[in-house]
Protein backbone atom coordinates (compact mmCIF):
# COMPACT_ATOMS: atom_id res chain seq x y z
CA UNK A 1 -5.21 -3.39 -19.85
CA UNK A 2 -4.39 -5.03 -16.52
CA UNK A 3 -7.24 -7.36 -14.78
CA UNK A 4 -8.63 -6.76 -11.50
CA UNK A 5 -8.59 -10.63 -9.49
CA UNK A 6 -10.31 -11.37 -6.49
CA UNK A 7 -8.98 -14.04 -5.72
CA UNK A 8 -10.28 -14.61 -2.06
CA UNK A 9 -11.71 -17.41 0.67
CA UNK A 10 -14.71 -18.11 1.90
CA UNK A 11 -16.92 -20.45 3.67
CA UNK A 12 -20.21 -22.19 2.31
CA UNK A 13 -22.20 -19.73 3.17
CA UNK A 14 -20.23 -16.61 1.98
CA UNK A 15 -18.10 -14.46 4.29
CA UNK A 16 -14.14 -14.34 4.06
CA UNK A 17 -13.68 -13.58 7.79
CA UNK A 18 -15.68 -13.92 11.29
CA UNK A 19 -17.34 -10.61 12.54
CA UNK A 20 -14.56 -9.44 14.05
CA UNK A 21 -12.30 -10.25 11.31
CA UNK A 22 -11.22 -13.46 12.33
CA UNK A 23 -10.27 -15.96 10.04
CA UNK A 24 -7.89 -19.04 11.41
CA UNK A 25 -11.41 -21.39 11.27
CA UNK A 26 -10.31 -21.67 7.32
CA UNK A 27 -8.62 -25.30 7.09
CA UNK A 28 -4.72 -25.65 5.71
CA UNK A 29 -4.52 -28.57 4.12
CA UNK A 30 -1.33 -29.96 1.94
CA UNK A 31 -3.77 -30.21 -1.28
CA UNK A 32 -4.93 -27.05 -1.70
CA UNK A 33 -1.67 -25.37 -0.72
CA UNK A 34 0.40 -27.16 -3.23
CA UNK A 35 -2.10 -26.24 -5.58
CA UNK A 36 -1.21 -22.29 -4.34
CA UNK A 37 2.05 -22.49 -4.47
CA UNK A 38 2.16 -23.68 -8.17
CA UNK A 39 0.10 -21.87 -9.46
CA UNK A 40 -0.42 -18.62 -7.20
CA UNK A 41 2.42 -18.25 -5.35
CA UNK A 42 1.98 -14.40 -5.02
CA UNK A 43 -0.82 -14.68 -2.84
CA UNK A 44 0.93 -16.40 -0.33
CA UNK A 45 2.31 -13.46 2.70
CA UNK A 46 6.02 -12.94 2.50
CA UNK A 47 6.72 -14.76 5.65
CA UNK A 48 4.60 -17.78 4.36
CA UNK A 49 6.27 -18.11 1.27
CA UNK A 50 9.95 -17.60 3.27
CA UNK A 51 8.88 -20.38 5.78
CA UNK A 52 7.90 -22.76 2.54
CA UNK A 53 11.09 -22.27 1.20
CA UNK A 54 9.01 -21.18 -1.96
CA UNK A 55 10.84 -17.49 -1.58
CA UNK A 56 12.31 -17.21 -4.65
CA UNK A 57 9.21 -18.48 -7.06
CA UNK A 58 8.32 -15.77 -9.11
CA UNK A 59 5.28 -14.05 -9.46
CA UNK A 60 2.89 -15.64 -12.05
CA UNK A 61 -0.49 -13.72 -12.23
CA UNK A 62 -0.09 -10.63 -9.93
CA UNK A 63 2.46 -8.03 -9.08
CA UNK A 64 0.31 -5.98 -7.34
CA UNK A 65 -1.98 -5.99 -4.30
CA UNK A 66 -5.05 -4.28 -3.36
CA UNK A 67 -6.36 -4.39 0.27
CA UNK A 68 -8.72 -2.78 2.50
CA UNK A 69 -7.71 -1.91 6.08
CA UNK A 70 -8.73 -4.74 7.95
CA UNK A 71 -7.00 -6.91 6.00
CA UNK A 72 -4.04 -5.24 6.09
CA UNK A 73 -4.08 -4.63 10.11
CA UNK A 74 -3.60 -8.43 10.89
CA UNK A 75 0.22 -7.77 9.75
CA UNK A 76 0.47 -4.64 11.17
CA UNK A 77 -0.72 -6.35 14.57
CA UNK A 78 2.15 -9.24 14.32
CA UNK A 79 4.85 -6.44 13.52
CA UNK A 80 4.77 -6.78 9.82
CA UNK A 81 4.74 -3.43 7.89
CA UNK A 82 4.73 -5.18 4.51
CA UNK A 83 3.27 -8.30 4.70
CA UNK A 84 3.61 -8.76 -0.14
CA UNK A 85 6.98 -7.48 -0.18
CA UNK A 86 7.15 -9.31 -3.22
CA UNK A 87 4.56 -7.47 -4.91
CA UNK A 88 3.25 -3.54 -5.52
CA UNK A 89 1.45 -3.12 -2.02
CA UNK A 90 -2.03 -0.56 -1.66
CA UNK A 91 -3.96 -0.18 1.07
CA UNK A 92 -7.42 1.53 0.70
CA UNK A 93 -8.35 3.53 3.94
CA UNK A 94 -10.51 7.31 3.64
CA UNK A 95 -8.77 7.18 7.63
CA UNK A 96 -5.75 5.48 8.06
CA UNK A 97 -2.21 5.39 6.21
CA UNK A 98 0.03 2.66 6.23
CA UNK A 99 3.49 3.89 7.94
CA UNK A 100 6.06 1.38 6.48
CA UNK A 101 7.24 3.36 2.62
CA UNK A 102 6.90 -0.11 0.77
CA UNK A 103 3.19 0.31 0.88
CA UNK A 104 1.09 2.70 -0.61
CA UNK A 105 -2.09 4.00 0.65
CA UNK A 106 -5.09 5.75 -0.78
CA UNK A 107 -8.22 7.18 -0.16
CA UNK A 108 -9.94 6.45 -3.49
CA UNK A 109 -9.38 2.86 -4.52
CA UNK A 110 -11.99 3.15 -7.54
CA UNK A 111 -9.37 5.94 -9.09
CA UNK A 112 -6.44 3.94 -8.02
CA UNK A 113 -7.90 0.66 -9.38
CA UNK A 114 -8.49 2.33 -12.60
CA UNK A 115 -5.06 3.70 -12.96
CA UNK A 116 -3.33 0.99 -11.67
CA UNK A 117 -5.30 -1.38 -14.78
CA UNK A 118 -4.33 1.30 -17.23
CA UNK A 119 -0.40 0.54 -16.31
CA UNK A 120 1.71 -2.17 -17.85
CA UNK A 121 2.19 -4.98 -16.03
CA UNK A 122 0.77 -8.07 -14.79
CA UNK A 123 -2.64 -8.26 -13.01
CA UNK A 124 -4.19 -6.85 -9.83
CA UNK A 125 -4.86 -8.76 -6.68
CA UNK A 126 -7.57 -7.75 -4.53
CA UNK A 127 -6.94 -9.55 -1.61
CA UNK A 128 -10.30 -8.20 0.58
CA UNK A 129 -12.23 -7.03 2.11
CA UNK A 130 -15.71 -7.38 1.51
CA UNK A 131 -16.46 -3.86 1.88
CA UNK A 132 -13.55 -2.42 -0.27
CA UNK A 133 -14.78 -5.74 -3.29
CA UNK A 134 -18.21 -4.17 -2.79
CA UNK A 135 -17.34 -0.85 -3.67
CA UNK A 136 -14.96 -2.13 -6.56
CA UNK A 137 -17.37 -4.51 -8.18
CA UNK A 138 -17.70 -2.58 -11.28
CA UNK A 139 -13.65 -3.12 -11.81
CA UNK A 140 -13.56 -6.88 -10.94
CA UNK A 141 -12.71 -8.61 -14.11
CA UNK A 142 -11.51 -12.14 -12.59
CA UNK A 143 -12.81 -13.76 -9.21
CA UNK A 144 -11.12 -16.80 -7.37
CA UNK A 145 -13.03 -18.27 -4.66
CA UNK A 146 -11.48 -20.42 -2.55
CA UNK A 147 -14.72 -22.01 -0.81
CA UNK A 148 -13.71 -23.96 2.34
CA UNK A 149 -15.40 -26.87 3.86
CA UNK A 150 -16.98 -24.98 7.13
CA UNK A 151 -20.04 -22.43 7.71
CA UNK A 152 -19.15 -19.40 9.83
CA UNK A 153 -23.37 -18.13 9.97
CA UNK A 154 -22.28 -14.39 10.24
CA UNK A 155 -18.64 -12.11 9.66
CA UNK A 156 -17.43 -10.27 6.79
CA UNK A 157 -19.52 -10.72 3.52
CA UNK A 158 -17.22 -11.69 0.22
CA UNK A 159 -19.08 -8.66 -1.01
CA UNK A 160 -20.83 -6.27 1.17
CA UNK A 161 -22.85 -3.08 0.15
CA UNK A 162 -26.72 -2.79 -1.46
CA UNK A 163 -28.77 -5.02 -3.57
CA UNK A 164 -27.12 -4.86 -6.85
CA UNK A 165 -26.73 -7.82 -9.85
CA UNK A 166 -23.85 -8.58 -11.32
CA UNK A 167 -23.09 -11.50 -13.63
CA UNK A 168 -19.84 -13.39 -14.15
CA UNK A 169 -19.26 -16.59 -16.44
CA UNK A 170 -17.91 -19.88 -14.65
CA UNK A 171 -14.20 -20.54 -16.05
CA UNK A 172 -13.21 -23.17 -13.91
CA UNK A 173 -13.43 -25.06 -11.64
CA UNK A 174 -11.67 -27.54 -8.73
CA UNK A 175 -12.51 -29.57 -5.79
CA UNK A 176 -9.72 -31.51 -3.42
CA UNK A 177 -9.42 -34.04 -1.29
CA UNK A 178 -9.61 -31.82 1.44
CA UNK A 179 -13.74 -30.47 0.67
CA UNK A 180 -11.94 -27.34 -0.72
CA UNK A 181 -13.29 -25.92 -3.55
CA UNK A 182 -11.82 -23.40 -6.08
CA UNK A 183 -14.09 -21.68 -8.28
CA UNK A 184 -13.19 -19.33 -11.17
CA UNK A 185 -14.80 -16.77 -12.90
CA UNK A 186 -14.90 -14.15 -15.51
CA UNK A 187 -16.96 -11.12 -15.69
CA UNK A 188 -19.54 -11.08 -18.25
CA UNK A 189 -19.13 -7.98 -20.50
């Protein structure tokens, strides 16, 4: 069976994006990009990895992406229809359905999710958001948190929804130069 990854940032104290989505106050630095080009290089946007010259690298964990809306609509809003043409592309949205035919939408990501892990392959990316993790919780085998150096005090939780435990096991774990910090986990089962 296929495994669900989270693989997301956030800041110190816990959202992935400002309260109206924003999210260029995350810091690029060389470290931690090298570091995601090795050894994620299908999380990086099409035009990201073109502009790298990193293109051609193939994909190592993921061939398939799961977003919510707003995470999709930044692309949308800089012309981009497809923004992981390198990988299986769904958008979750009960109101909205992406227009360009090399992305999929749905209405149910829980039943998609679940279908999609029961297909061969490699594993799932869920790239965000914090509602759309929050409601897929129960199917997150794998997080990633890439925990950045700054405090943003409100936005975009990295999981949003009610008061509910869930425990994962630390896997690993990695700190640069930079202050960035990525964090790995498993789910406990």
């Amino acid at each position: 069976m296929r495994r669900l990854t989270y693989h997301v940032g956030t800041t110190l104290d816990g959202f992935i994006a400002g309260p109206a989505g924003e999210f260029d106050f995350f810091p690029v630095s060389a470290d931690h990009l090298a570091q995601m080009v090795a050894e994620h290089p299908e999380v990086l946007p099409s035009a990201a990895r073109r502009a790298m010259g990193v293109d051609e690298l193939p994909n190592l964990r993921f061939d398939t992406v799961v977003m919510g809306w707003d995470t999709y609509r930044p692309a949308l809003e800089a012309g981009i229809g497809s923004p992981y043409a390198h990988l299986r592309q769904v958008v979750a949205s009960r109101t909205r359905s992406p227009q360009d035919p090399a992305v999929e939408g749905t209405a149910d990501a829980l039943a998609t999710v679940r279908s999609l892990k029961a297909e061969d392959g490699l594993g799932i990316w869920l790239a965000g958001g914090g509602r759309l993790a929050g409601a897929l919780v129960e199917e997150v085998d794998d997080l990633v948190l890439k925990v950045y150096p700054v405090v943003a005090g409100d936005g975009i939780r990295v999981f949003s929804g009610g008061f509910s435990v869930r425990a994962f096991d630390a896997t690993g774990s990695r700190t640069f130069d930079s202050g960035a910090v990525v964090l790995s986990y498993a789910r406990q089962r």
